[in-house]
C-alpha atoms as a PDB file:
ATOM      1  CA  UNK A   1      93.394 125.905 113.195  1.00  0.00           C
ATOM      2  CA  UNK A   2      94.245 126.777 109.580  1.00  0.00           C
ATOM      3  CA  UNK A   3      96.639 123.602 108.337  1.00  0.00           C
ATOM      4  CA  UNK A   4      98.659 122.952 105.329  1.00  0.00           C
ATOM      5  CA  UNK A   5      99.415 119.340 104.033  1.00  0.00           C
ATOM      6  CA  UNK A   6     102.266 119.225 101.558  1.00  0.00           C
ATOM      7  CA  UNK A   7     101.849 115.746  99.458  1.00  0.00           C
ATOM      8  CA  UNK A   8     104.785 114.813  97.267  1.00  0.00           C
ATOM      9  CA  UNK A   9     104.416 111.976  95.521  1.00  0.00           C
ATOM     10  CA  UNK A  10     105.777 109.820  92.619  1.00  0.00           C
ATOM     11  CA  UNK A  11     103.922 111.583  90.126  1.00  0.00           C
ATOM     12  CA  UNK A  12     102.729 114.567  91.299  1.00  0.00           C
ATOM     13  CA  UNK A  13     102.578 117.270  94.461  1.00  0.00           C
ATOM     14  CA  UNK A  14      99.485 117.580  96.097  1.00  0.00           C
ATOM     15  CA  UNK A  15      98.604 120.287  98.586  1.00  0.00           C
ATOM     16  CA  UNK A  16      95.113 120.869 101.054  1.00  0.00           C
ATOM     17  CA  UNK A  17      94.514 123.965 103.070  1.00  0.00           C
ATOM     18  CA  UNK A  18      91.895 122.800 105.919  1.00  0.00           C
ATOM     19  CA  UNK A  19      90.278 125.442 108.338  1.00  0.00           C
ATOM     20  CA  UNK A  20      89.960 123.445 111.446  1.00  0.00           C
ATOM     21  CA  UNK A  21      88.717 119.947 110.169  1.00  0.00           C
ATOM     22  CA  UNK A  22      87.218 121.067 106.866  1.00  0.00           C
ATOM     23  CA  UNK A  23      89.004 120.851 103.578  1.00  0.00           C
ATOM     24  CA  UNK A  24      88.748 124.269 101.872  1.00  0.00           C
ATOM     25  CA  UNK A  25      90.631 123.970  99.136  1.00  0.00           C
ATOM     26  CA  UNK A  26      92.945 120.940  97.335  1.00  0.00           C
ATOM     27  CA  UNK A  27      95.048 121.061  94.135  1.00  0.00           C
ATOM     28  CA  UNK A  28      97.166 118.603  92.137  1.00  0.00           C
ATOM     29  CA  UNK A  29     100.304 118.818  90.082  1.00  0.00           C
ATOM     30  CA  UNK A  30     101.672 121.520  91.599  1.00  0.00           C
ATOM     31  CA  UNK A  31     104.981 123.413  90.898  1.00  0.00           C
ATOM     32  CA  UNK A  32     107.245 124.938  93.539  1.00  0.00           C
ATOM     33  CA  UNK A  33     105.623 128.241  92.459  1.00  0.00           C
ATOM     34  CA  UNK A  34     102.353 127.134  92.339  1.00  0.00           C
ATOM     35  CA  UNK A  35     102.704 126.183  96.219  1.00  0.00           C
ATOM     36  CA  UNK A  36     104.217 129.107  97.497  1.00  0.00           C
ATOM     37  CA  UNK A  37     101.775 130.967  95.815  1.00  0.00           C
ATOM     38  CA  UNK A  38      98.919 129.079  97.410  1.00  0.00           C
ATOM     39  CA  UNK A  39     101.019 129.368 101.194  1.00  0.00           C
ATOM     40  CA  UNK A  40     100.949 133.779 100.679  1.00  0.00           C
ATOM     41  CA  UNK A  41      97.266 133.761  99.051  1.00  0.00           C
ATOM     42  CA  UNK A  42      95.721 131.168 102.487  1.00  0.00           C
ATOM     43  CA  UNK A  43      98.422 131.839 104.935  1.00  0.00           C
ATOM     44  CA  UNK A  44      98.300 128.324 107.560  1.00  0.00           C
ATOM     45  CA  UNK A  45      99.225 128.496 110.807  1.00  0.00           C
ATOM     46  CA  UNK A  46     100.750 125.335 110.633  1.00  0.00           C
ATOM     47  CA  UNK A  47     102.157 123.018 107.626  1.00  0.00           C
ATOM     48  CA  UNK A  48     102.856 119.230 107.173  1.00  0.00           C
ATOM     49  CA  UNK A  49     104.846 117.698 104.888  1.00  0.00           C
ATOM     50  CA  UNK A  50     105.215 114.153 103.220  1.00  0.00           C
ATOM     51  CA  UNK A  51     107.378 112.354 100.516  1.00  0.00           C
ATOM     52  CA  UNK A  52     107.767 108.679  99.332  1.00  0.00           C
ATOM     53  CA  UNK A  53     109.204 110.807  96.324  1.00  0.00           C
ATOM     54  CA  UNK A  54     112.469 112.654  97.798  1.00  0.00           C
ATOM     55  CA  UNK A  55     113.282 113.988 101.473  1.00  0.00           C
ATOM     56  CA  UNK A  56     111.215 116.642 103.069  1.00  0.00           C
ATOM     57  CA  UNK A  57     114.218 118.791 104.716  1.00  0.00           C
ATOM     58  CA  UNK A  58     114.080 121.157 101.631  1.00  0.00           C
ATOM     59  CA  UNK A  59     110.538 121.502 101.374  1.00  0.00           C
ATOM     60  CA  UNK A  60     110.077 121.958 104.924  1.00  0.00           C
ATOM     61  CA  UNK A  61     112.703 124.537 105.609  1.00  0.00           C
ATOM     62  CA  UNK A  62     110.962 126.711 102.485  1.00  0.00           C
ATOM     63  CA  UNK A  63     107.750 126.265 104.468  1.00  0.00           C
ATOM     64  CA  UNK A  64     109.157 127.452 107.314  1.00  0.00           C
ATOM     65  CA  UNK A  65     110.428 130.796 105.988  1.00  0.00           C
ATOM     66  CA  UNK A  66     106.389 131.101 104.526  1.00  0.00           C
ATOM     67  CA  UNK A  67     104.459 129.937 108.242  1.00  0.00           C
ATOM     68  CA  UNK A  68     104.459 131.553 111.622  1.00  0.00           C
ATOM     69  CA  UNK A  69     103.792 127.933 113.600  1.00  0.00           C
ATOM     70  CA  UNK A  70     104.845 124.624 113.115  1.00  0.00           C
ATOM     71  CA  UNK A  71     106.589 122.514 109.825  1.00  0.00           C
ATOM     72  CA  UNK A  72     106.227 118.999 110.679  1.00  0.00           C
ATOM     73  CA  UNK A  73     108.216 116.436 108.696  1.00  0.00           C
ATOM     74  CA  UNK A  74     106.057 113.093 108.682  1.00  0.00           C
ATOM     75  CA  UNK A  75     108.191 110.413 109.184  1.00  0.00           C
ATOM     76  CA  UNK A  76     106.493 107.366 109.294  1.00  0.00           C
ATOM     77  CA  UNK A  77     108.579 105.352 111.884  1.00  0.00           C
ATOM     78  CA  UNK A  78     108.870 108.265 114.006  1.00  0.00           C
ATOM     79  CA  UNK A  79     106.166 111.047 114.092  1.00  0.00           C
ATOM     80  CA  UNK A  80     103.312 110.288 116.924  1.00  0.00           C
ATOM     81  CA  UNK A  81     100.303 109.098 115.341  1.00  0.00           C
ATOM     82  CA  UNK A  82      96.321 109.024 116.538  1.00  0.00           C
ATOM     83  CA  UNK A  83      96.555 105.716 115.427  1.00  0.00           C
ATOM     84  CA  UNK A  84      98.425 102.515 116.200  1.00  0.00           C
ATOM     85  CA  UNK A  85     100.670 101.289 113.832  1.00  0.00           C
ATOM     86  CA  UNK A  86     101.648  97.524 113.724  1.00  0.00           C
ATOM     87  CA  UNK A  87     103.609  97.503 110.743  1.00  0.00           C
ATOM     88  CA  UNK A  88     106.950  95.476 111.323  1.00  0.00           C
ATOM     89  CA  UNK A  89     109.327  97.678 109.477  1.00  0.00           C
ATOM     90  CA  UNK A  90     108.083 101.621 109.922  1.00  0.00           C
ATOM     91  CA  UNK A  91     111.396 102.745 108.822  1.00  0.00           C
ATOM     92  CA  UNK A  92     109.999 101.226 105.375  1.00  0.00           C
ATOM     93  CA  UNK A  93     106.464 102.086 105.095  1.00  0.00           C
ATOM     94  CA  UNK A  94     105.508 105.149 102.841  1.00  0.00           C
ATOM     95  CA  UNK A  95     104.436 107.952 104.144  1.00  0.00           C
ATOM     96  CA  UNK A  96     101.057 108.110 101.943  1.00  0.00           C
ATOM     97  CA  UNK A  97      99.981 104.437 103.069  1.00  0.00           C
ATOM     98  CA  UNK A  98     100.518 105.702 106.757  1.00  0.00           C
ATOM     99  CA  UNK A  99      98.961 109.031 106.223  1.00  0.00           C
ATOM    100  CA  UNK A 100      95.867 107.205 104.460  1.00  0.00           C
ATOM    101  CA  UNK A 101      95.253 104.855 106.894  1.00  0.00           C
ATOM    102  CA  UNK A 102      95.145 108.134 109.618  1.00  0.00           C
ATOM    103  CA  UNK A 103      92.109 109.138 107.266  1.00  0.00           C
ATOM    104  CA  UNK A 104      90.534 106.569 107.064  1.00  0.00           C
ATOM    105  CA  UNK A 105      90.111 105.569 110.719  1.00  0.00           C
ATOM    106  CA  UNK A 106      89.335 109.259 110.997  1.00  0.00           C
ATOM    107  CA  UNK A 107      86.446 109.227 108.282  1.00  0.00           C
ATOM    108  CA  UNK A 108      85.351 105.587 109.557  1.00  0.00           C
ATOM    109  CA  UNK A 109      85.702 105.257 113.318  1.00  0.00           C
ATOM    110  CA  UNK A 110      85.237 102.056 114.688  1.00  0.00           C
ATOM    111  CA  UNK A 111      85.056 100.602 111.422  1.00  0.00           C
ATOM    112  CA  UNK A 112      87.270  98.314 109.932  1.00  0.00           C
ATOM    113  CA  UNK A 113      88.660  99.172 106.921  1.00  0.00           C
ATOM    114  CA  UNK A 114      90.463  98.747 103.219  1.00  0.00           C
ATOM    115  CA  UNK A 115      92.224 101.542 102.194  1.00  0.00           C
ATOM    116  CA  UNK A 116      92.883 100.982  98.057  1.00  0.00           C
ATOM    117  CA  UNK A 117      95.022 103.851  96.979  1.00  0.00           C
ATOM    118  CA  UNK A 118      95.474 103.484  93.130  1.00  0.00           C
ATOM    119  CA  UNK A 119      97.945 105.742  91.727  1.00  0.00           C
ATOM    120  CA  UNK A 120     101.834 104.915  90.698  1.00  0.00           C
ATOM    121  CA  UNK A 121     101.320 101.618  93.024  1.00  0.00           C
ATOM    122  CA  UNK A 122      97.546  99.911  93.628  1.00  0.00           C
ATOM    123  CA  UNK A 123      97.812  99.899  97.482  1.00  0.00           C
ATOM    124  CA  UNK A 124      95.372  97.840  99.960  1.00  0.00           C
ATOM    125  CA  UNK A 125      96.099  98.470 103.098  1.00  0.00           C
ATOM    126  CA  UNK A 126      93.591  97.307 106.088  1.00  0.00           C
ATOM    127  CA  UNK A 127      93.323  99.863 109.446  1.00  0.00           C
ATOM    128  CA  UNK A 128      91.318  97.709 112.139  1.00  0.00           C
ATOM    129  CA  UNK A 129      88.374  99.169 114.058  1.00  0.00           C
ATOM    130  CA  UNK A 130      90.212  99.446 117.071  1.00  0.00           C
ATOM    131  CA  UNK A 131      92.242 102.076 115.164  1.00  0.00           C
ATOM    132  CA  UNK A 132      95.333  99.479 113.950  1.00  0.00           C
ATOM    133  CA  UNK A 133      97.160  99.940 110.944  1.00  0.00           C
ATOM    134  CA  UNK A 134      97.924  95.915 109.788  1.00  0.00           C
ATOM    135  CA  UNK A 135      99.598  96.777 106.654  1.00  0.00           C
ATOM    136  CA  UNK A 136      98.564  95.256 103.186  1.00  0.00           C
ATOM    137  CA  UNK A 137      99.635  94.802  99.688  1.00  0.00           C
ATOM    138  CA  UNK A 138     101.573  96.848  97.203  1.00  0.00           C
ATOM    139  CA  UNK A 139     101.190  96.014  92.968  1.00  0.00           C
ATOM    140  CA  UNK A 140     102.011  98.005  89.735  1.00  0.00           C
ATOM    141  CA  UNK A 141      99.724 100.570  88.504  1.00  0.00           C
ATOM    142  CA  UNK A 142      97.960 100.839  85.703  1.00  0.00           C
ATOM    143  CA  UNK A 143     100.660 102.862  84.062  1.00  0.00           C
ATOM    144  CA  UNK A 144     103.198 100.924  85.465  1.00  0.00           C
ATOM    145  CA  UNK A 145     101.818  97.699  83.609  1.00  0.00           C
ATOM    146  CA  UNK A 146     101.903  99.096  80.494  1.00  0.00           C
ATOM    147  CA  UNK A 147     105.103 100.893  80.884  1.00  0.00           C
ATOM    148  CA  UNK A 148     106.859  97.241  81.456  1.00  0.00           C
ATOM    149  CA  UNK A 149     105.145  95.591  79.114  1.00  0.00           C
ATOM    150  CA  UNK A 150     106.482  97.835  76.508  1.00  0.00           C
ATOM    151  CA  UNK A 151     109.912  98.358  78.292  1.00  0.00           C
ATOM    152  CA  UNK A 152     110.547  94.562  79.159  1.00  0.00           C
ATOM    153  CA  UNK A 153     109.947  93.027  75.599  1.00  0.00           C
ATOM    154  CA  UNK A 154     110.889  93.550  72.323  1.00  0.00           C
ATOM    155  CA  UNK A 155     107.852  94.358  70.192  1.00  0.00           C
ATOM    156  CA  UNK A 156     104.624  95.672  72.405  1.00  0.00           C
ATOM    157  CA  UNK A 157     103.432  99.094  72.217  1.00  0.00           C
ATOM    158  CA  UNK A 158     103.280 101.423  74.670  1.00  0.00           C
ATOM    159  CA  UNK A 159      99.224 101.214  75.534  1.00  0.00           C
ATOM    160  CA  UNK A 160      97.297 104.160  77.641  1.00  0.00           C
ATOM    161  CA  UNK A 161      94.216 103.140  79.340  1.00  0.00           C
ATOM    162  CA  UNK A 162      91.163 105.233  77.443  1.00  0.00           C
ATOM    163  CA  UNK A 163      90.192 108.297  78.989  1.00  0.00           C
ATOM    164  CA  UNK A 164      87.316 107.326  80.380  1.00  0.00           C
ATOM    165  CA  UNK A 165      87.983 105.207  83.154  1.00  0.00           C
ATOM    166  CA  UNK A 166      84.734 104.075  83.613  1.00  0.00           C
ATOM    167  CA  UNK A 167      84.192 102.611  80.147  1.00  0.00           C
ATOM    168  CA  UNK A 168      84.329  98.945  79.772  1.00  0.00           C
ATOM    169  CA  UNK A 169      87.298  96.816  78.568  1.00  0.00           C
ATOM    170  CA  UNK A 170      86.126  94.374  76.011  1.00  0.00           C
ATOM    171  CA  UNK A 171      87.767  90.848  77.564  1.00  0.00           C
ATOM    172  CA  UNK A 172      88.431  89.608  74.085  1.00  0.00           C
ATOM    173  CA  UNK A 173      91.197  92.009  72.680  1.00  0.00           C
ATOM    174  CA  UNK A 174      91.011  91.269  68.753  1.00  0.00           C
ATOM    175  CA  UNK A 175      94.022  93.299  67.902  1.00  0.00           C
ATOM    176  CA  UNK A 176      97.710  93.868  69.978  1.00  0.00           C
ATOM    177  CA  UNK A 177      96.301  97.317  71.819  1.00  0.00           C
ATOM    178  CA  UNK A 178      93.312  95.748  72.541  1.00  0.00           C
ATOM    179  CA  UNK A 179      94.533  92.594  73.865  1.00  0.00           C
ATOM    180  CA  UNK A 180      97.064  94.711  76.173  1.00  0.00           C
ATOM    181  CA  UNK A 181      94.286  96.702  77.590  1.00  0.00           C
ATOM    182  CA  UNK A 182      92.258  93.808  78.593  1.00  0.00           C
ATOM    183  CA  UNK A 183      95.246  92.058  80.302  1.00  0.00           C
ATOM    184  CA  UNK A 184      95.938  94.956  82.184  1.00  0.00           C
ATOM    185  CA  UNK A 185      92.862  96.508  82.977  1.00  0.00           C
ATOM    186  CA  UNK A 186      90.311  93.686  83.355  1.00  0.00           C
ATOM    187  CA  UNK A 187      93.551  91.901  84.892  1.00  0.00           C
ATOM    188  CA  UNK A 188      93.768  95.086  87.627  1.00  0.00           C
ATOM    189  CA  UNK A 189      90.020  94.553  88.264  1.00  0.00           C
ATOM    190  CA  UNK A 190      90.126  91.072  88.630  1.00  0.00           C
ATOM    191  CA  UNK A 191      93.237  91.541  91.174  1.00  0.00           C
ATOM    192  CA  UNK A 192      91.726  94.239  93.543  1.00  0.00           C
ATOM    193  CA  UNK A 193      88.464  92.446  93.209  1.00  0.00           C
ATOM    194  CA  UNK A 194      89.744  89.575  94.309  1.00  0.00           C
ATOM    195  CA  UNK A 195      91.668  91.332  97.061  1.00  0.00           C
ATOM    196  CA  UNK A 196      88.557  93.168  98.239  1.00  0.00           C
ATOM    197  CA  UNK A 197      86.605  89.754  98.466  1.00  0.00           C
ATOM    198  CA  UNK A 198      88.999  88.083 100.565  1.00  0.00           C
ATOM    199  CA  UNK A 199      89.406  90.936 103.156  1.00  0.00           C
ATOM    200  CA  UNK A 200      85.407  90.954 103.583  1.00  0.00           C
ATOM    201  CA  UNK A 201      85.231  86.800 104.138  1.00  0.00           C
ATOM    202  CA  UNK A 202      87.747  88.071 107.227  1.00  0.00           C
ATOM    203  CA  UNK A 203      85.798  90.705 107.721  1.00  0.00           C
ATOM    204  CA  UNK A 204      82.261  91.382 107.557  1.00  0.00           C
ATOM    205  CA  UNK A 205      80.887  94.848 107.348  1.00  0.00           C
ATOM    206  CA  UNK A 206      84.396  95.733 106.085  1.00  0.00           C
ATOM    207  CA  UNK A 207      84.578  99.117 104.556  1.00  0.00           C
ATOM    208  CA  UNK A 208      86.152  99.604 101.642  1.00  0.00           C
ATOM    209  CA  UNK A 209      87.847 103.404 100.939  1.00  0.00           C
ATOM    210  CA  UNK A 210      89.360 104.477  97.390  1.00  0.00           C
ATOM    211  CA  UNK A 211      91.597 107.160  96.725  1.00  0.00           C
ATOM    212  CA  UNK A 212      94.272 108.345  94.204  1.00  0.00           C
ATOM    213  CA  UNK A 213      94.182 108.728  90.601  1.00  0.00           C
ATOM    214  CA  UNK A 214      92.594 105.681  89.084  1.00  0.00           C
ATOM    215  CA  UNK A 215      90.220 105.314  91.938  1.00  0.00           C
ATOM    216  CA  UNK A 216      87.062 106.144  89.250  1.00  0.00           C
ATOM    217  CA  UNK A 217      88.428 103.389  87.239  1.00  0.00           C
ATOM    218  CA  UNK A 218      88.089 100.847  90.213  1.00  0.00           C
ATOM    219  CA  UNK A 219      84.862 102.422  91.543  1.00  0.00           C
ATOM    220  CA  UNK A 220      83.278 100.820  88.018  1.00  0.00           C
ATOM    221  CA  UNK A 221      84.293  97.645  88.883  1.00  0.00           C
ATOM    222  CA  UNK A 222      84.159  96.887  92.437  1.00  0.00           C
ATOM    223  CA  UNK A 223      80.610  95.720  94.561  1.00  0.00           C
ATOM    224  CA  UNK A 224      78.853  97.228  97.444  1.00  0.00           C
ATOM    225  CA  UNK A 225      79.268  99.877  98.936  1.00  0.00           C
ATOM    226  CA  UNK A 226      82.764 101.762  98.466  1.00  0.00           C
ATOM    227  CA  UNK A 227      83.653 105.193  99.285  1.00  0.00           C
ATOM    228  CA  UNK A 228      85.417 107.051  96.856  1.00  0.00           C
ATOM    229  CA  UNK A 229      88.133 109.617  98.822  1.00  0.00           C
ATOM    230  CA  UNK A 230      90.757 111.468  96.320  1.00  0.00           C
ATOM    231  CA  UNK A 231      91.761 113.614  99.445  1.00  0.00           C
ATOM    232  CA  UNK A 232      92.292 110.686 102.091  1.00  0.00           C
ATOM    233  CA  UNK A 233      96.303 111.151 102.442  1.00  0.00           C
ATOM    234  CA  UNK A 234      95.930 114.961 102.804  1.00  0.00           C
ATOM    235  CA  UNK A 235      92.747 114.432 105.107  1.00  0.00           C
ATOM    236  CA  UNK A 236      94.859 112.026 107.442  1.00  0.00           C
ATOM    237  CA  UNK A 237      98.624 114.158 107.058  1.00  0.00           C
ATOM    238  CA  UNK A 238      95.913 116.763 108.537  1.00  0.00           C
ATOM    239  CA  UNK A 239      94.948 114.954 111.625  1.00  0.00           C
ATOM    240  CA  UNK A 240      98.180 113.564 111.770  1.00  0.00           C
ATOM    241  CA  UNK A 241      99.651 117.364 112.520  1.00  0.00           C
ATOM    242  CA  UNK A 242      96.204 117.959 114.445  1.00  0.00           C
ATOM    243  CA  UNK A 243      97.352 115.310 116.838  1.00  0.00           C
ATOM    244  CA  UNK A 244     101.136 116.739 117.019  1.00  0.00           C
ATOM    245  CA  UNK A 245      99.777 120.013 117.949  1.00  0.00           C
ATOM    246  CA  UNK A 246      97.094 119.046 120.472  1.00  0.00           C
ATOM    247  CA  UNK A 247      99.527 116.747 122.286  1.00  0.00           C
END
């Protein structure tokens, strides 16, 4: 089966063109233009699409004009799932925590593990071995913490993190910009670190998946063994159509 997942996210669009289960081909940022060129130049059978951003109904529809199967609309309280999901409120979960968690019990059977999706939000979310999504934990960013620290007070500078994501954060900030790095960066750290520690005590041989775009950033500064996935939302909005089709 040749399968499109459609990504659209706070920040950016995402698309991945998989032939059967293999991921040929994934880009980021993506324009309208940019997508419906990439829909004519692979031509899917099928599509999926996803938004905590804005509704799917306009996306899909163009999709639909572009592919001679199926447009699913992932709808997290809704669409069947090859997974269990034990989430109280569905109707409020995003679609790319959902969608992750799909990967991740896909890419780790029988394994329990923590999904930590840094991008607009840092995300842990924890998928059971038995294939349960439990839910987790939603924080600001790293952008996001430096947006409100500048936004919220009267004086602070807008701080960017340096590119490098890897590179260490002195802990002693001797000027302003420095001092507003460490706080949020080493803070960050210290937060999913902390997170991460707790979830192994509860438990053990607990594995621990990273995806979106600061997920380099934590993969410095987290122990053991961790799996670094940029593609886990598109990999599981993948099965997730998979299983729609095959059922």
């Amino acid at each position: 089966m040749r399968s499109f997942s459609l990504d659209i996210g706070n920040t950016a669009v995402k698309y991945g063109f998989f032939q059967d289960d293999v991921l040929v081909e994934a880009a980021t940022h993506q324009t309208p233009d940019q997508v419906r060129a990439a829909l004519k130049r692979l031509q899917p059978e099928h599509a999926i699409v996803a938004s905590v951003a804005e509704s799917t109904a306009t996306w899909a529809a163009e999709l639909g004009q572009l592919l001679p199967g199926l447009v699913l609309e992932f709808a997290p309280a809704t669409t069947p799932l090859p997974i269990r999901n034990a989430y109280a409120t569905p109707q409020t979960l995003g679609a790319d925590r959902l969608a992750a968690a799909v990967g991740a019990a896909w890419l780790l059977p029988a394994h329990d593990v923590l999904i930590v999706d840094a991008g607009t939000a840092i995300k842990c979310d924890l998928v059971e071995a038995a294939g349960i999504f439990k839910g987790g934990s939603i924080s600001p960013g790293l952008a996001m913490r430096f947006q409100a620290l500048h936004t919220f007070t009267g004086r602070l500078p807008l701080v960017q993190a340096p590119p490098d994501q890897a590179a260490a954060i002195p802990l002693t900030g001797d000027d302003t910009q420095s001092a507003i790095r460490s706080g949020v960066l080493n803070g960050a750290a210290a937060e999913v670190r902390g997170i991460v520690e707790e979830y192994r005590a509860l438990y053990p041989g607990l594995a621990v998946v990273l995806a979106g775009g600061d997920a380099a950033f934590f993969h410095a500064r987290l122990k053991g063994s961790i799996f670094v996935i940029p593609e886990l939302v598109l990999m599981g909005l993948h099965r997730i159509l998979v299983h729609h089709v095959s059922t």
